[in-house]
PDB file of N, CA and C in Angstrom:
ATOM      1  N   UNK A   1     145.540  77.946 107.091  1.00  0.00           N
ATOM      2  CA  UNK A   1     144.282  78.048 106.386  1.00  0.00           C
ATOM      3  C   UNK A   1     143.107  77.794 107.317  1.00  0.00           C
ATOM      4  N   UNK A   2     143.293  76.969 108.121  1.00  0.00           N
ATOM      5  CA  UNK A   2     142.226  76.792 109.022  1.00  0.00           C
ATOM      6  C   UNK A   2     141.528  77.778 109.860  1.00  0.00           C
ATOM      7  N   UNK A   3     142.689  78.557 109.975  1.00  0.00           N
ATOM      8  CA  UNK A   3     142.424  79.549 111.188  1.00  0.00           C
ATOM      9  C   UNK A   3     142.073  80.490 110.578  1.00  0.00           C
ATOM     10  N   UNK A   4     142.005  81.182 109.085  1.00  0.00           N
ATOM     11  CA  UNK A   4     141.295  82.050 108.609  1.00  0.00           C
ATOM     12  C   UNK A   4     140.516  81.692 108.006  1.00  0.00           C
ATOM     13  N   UNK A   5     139.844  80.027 108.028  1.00  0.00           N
ATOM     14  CA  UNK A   5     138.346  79.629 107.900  1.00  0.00           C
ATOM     15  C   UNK A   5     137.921  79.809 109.400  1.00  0.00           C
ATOM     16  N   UNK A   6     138.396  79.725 110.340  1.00  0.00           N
ATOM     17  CA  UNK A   6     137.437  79.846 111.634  1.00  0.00           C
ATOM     18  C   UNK A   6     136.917  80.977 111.659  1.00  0.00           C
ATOM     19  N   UNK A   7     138.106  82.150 111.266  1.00  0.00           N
ATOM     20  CA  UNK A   7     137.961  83.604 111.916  1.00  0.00           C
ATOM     21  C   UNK A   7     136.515  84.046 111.058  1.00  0.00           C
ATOM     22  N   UNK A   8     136.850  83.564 109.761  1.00  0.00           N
ATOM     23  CA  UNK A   8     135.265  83.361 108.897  1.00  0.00           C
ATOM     24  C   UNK A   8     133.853  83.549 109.387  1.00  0.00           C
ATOM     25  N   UNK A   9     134.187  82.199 110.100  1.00  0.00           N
ATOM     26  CA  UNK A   9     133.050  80.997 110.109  1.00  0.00           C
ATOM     27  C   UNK A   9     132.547  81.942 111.306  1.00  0.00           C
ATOM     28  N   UNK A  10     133.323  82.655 111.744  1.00  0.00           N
ATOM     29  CA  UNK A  10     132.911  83.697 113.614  1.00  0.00           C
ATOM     30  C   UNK A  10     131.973  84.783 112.805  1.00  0.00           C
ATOM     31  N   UNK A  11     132.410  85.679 112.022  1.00  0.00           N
ATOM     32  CA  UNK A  11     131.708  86.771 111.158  1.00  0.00           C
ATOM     33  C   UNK A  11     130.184  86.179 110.487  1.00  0.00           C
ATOM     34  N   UNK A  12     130.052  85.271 110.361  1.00  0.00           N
ATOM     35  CA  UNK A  12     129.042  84.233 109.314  1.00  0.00           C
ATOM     36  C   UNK A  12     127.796  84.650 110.303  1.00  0.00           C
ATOM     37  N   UNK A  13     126.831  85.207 109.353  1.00  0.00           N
ATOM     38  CA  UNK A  13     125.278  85.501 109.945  1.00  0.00           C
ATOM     39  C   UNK A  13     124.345  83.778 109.771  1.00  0.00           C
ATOM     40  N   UNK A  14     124.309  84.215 111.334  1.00  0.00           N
ATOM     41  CA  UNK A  14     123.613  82.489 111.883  1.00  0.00           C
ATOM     42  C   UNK A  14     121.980  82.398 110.851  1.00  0.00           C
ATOM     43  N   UNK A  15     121.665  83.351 110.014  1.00  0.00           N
ATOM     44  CA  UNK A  15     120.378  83.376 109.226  1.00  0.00           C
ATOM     45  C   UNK A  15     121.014  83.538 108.012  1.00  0.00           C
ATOM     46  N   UNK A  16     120.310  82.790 106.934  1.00  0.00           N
ATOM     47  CA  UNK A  16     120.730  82.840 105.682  1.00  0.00           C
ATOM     48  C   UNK A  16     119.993  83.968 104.775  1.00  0.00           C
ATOM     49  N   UNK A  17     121.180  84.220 103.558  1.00  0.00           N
ATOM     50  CA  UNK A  17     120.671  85.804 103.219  1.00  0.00           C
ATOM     51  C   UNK A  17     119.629  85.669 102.386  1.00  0.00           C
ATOM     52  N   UNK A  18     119.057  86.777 102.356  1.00  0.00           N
ATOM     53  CA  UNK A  18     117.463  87.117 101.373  1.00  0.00           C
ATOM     54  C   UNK A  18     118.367  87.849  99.982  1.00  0.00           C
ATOM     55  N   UNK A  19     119.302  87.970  99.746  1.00  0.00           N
ATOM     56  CA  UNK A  19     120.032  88.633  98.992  1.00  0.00           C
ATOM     57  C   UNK A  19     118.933  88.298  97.540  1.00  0.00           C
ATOM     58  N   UNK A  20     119.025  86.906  97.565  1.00  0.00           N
ATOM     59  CA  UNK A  20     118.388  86.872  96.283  1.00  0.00           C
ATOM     60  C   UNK A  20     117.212  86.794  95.849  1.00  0.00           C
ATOM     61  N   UNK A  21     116.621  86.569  96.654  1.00  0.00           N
ATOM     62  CA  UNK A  21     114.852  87.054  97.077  1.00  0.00           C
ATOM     63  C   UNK A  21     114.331  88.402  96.723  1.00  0.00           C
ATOM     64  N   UNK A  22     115.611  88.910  97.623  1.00  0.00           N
ATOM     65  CA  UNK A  22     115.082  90.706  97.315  1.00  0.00           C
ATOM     66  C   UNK A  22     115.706  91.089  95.884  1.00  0.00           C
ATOM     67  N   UNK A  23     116.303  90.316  95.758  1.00  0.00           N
ATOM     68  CA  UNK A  23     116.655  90.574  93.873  1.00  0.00           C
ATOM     69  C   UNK A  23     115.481  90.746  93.141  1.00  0.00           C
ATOM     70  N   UNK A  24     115.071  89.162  93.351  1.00  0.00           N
ATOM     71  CA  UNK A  24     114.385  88.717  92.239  1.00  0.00           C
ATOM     72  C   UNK A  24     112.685  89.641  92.347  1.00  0.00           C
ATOM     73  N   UNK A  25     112.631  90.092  93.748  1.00  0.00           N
ATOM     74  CA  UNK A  25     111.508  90.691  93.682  1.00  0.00           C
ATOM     75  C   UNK A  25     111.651  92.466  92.680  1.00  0.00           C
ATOM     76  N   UNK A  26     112.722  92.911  93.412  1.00  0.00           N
ATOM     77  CA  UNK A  26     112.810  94.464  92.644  1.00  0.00           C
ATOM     78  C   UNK A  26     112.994  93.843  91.275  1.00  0.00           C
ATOM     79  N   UNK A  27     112.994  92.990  90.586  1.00  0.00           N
ATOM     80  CA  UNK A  27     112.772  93.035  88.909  1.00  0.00           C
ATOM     81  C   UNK A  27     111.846  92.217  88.965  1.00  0.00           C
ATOM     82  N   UNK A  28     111.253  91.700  89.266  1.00  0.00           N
ATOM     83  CA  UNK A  28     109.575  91.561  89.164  1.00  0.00           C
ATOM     84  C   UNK A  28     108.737  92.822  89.084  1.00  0.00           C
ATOM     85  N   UNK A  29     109.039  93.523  90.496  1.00  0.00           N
ATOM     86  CA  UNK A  29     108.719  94.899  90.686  1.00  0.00           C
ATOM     87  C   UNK A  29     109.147  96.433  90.039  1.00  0.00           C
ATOM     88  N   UNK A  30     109.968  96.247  89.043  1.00  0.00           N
ATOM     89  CA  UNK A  30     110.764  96.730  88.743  1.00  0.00           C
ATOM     90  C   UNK A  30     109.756  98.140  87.823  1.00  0.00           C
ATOM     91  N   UNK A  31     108.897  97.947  87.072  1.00  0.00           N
ATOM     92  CA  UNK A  31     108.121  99.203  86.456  1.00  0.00           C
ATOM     93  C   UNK A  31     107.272 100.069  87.807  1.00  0.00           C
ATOM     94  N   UNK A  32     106.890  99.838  88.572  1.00  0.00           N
ATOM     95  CA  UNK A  32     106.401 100.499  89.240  1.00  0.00           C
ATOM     96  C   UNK A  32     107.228 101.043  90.673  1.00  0.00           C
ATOM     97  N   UNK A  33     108.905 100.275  90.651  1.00  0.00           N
ATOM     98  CA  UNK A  33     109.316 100.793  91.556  1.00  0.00           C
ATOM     99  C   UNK A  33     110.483 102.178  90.890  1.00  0.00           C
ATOM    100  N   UNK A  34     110.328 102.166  89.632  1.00  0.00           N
ATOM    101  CA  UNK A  34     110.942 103.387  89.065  1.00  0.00           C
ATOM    102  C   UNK A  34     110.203 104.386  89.510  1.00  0.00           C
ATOM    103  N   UNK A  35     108.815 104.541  89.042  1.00  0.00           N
ATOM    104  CA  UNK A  35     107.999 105.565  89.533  1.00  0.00           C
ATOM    105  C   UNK A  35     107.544 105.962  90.561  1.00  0.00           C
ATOM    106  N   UNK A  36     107.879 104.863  91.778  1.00  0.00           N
ATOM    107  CA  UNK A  36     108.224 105.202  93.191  1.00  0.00           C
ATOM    108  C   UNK A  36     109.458 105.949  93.544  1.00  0.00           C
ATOM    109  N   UNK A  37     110.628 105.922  92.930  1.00  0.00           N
ATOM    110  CA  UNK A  37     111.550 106.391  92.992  1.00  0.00           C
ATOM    111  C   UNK A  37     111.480 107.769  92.205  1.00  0.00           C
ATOM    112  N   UNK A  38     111.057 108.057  91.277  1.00  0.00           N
ATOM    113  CA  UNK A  38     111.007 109.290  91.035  1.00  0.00           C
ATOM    114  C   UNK A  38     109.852 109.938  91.309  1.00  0.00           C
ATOM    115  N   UNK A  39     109.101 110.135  92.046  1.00  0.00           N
ATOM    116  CA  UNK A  39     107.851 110.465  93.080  1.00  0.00           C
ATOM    117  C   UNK A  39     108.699 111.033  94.036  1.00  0.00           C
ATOM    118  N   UNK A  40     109.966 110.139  94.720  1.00  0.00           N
ATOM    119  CA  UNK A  40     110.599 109.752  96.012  1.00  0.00           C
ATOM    120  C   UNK A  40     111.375 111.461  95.712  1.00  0.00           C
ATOM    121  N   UNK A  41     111.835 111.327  94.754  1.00  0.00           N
ATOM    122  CA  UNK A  41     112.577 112.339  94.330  1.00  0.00           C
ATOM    123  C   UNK A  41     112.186 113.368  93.966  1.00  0.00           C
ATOM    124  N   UNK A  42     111.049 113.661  93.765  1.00  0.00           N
ATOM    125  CA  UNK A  42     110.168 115.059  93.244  1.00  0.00           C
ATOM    126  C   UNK A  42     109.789 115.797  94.784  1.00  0.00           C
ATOM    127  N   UNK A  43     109.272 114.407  95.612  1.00  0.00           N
ATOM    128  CA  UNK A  43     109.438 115.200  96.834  1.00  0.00           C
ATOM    129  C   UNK A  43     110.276 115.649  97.836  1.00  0.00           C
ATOM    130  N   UNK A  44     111.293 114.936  97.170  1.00  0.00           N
ATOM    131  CA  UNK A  44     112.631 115.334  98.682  1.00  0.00           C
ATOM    132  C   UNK A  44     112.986 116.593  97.680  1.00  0.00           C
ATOM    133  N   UNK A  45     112.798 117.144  96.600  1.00  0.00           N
ATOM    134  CA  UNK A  45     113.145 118.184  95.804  1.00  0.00           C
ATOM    135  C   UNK A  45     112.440 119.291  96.216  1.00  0.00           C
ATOM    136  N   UNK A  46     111.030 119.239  96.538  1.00  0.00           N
ATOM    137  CA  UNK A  46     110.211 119.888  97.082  1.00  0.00           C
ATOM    138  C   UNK A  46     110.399 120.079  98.296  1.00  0.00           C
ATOM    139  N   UNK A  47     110.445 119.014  98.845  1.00  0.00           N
ATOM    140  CA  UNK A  47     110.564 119.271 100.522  1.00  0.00           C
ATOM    141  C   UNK A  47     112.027 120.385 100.777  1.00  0.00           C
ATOM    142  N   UNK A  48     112.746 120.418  99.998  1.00  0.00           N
ATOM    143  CA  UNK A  48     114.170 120.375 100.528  1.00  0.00           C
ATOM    144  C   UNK A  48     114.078 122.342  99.944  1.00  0.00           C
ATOM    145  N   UNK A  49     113.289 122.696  98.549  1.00  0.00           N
ATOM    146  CA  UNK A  49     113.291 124.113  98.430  1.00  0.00           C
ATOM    147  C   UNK A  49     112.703 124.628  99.370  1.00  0.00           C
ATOM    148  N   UNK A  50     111.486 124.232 100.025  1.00  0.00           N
ATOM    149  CA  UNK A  50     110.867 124.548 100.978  1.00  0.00           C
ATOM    150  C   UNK A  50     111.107 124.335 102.392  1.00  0.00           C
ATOM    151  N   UNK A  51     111.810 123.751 102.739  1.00  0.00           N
ATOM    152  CA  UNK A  51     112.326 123.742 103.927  1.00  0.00           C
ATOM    153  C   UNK A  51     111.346 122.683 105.025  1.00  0.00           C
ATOM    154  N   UNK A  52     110.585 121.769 104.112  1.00  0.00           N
ATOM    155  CA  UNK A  52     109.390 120.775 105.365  1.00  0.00           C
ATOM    156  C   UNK A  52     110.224 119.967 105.527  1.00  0.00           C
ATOM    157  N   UNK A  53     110.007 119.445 106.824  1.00  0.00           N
ATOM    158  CA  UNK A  53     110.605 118.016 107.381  1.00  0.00           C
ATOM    159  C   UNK A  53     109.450 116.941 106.932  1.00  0.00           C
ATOM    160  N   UNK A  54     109.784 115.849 107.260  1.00  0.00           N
ATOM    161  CA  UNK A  54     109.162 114.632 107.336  1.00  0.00           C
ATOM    162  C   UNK A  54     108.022 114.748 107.928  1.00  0.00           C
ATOM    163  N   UNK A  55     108.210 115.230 109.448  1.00  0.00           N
ATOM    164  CA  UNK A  55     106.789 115.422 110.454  1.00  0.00           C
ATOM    165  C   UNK A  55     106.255 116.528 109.475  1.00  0.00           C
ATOM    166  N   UNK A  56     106.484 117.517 109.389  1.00  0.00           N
ATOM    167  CA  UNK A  56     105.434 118.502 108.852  1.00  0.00           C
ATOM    168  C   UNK A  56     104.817 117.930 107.657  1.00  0.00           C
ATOM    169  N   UNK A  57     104.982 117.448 106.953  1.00  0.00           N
ATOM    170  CA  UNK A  57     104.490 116.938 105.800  1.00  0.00           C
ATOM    171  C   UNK A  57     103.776 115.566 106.054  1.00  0.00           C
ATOM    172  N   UNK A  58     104.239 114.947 107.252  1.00  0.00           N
ATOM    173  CA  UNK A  58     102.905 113.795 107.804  1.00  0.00           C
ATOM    174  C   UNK A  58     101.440 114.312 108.295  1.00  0.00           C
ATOM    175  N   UNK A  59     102.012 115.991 108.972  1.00  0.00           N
ATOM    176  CA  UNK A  59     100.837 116.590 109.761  1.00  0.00           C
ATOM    177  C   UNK A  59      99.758 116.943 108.929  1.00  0.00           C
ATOM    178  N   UNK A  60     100.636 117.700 107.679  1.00  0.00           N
ATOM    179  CA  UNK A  60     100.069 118.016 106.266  1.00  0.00           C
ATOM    180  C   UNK A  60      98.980 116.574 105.845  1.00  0.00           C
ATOM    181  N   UNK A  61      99.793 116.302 105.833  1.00  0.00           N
ATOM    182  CA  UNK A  61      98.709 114.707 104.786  1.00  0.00           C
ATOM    183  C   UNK A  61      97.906 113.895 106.025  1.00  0.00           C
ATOM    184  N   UNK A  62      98.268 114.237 106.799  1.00  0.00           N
ATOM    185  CA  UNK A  62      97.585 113.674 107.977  1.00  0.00           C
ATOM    186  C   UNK A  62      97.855 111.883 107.860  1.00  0.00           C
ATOM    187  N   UNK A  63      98.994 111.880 107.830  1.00  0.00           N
ATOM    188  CA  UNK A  63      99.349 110.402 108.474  1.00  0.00           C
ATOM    189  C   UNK A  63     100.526 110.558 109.365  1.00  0.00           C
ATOM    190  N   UNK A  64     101.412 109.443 109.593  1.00  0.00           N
ATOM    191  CA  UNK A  64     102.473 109.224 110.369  1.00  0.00           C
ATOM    192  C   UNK A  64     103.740 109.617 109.725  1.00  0.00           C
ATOM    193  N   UNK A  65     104.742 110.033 110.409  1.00  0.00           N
ATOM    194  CA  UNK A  65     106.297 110.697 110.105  1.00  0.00           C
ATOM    195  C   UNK A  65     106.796 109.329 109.551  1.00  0.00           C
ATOM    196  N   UNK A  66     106.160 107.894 109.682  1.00  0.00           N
ATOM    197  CA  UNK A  66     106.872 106.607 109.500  1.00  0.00           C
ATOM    198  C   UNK A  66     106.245 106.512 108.129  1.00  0.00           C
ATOM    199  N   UNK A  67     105.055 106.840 107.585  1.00  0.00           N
ATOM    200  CA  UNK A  67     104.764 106.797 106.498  1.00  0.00           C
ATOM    201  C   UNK A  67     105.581 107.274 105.805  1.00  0.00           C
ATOM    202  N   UNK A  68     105.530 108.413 105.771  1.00  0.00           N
ATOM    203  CA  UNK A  68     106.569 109.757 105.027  1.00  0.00           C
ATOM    204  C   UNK A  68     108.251 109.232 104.515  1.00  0.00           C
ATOM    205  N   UNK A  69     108.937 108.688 105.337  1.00  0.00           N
ATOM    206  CA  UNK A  69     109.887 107.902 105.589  1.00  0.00           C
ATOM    207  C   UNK A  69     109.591 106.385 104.693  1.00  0.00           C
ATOM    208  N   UNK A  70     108.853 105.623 104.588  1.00  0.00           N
ATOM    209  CA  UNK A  70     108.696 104.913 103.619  1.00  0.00           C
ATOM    210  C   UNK A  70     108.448 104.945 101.945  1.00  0.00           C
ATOM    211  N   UNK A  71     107.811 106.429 101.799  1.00  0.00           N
ATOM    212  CA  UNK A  71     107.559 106.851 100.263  1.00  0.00           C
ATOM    213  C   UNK A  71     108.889 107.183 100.256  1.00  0.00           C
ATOM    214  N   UNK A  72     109.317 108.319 100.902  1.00  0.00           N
ATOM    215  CA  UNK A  72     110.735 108.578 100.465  1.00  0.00           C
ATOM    216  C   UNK A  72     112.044 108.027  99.802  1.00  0.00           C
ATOM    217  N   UNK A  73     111.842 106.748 101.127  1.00  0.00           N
ATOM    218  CA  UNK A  73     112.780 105.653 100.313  1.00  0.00           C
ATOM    219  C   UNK A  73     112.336 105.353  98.822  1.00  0.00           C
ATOM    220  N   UNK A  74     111.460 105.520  98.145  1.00  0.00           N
ATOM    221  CA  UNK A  74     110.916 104.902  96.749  1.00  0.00           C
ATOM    222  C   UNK A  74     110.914 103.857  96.376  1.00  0.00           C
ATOM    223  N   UNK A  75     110.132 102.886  97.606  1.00  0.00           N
ATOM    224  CA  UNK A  75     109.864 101.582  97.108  1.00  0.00           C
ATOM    225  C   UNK A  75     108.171 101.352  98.095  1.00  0.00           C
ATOM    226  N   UNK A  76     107.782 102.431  97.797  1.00  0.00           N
ATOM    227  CA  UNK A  76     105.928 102.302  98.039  1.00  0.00           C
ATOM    228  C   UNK A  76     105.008 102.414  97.116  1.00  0.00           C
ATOM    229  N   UNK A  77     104.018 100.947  96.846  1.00  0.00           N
ATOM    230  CA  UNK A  77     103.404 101.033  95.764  1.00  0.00           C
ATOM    231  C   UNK A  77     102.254 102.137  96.165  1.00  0.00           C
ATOM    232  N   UNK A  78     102.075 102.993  95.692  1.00  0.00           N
ATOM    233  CA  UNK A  78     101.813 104.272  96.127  1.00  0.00           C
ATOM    234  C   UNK A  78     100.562 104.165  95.286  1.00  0.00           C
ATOM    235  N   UNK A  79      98.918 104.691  96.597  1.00  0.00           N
ATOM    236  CA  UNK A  79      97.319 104.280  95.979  1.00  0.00           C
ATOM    237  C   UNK A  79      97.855 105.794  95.094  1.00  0.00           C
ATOM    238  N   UNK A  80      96.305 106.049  93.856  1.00  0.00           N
ATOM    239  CA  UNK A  80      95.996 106.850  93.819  1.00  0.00           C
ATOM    240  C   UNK A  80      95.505 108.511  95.304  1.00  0.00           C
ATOM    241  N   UNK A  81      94.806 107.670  96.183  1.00  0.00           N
ATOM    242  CA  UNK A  81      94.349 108.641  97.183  1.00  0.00           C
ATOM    243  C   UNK A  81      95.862 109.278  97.839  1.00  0.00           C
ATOM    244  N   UNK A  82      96.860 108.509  98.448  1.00  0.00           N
ATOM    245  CA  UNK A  82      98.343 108.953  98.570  1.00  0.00           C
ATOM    246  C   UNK A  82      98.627 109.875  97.486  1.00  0.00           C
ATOM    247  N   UNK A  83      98.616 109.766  96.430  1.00  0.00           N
ATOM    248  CA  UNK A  83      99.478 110.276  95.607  1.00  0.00           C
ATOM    249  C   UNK A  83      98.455 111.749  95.456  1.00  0.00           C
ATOM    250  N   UNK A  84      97.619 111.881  95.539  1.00  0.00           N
ATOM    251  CA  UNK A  84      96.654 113.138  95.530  1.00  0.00           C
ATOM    252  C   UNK A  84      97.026 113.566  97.122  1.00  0.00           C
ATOM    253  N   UNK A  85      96.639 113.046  98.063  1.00  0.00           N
ATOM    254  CA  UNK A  85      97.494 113.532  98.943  1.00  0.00           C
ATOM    255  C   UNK A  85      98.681 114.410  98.961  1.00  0.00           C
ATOM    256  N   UNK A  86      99.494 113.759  98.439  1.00  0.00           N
ATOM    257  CA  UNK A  86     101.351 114.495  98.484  1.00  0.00           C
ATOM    258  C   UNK A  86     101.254 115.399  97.194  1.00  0.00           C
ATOM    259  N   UNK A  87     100.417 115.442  96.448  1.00  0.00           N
ATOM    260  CA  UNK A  87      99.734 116.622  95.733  1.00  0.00           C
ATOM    261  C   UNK A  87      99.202 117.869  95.855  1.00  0.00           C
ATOM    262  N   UNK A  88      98.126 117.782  96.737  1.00  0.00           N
ATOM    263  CA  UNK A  88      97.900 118.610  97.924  1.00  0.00           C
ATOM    264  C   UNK A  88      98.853 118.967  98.872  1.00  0.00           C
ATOM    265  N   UNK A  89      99.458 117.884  99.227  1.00  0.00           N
ATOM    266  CA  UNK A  89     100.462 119.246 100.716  1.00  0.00           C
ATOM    267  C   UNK A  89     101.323 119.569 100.308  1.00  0.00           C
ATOM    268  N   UNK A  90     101.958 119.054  99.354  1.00  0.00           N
ATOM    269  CA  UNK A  90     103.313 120.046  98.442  1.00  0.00           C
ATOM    270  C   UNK A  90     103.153 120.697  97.723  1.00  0.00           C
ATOM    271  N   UNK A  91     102.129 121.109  96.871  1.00  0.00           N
ATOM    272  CA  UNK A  91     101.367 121.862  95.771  1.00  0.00           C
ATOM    273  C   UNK A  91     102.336 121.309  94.891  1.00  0.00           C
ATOM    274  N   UNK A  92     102.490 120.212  94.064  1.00  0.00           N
ATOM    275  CA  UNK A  92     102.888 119.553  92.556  1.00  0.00           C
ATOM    276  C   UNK A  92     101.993 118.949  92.486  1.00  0.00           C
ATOM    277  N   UNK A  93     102.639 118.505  91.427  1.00  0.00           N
ATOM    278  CA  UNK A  93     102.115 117.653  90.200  1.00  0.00           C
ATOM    279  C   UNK A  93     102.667 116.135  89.995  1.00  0.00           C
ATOM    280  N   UNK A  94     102.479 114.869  90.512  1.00  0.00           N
ATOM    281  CA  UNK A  94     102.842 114.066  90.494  1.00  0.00           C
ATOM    282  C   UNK A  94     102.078 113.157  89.363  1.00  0.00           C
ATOM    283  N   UNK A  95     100.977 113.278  88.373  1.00  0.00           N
ATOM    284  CA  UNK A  95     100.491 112.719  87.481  1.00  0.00           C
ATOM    285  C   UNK A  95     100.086 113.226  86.278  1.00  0.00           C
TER     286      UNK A  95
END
């Protein structure tokens, strides 16, 4: 028994987890990160009939490919001016 508590104790992350932190925040956050997520999804739907990458659609909105990559995931509390943005360079309707 010991020795498959050591082999353990070797795997064990020397920082303790946020596991429940980041819980408790996505249901705090939880109404407005639905509608990040389906935003997230209207545009990878769009992007994907049309054939834009990430960069083209940063060049479009005129920000960064790292931006683009963060809405996507669908957990960006996303301004009004963004969301008219990705309105404009995809031609939808997000409101």
């Amino acid at each position: 028994m010991d020795r498959v508590t050591e082999r353990l104790r070797q795997y064990q992350s020397p920082t303790p987890s946020k596991w429940r932190e980041e819980a408790e925040e996505r249901q705090a956050n939880s109404s407005w990160l639905k509608h990040s997520r389906k935003i997230a999804l209207k545009m990878l739907g769009k992007m994907n009939d049309e054939g834009i990458t990430q960069s083209q659609l940063a060049e479009r909105m005129g920000c960064k490919q790292q931006q683009i990559s963060k809405i996507l995931k669908g957990r960006e509390n996303l301004t009004l001016e963004t969301l008219s943005r990705i309105e404009g360079a995809l031609d939808i309707r997000l409101l």
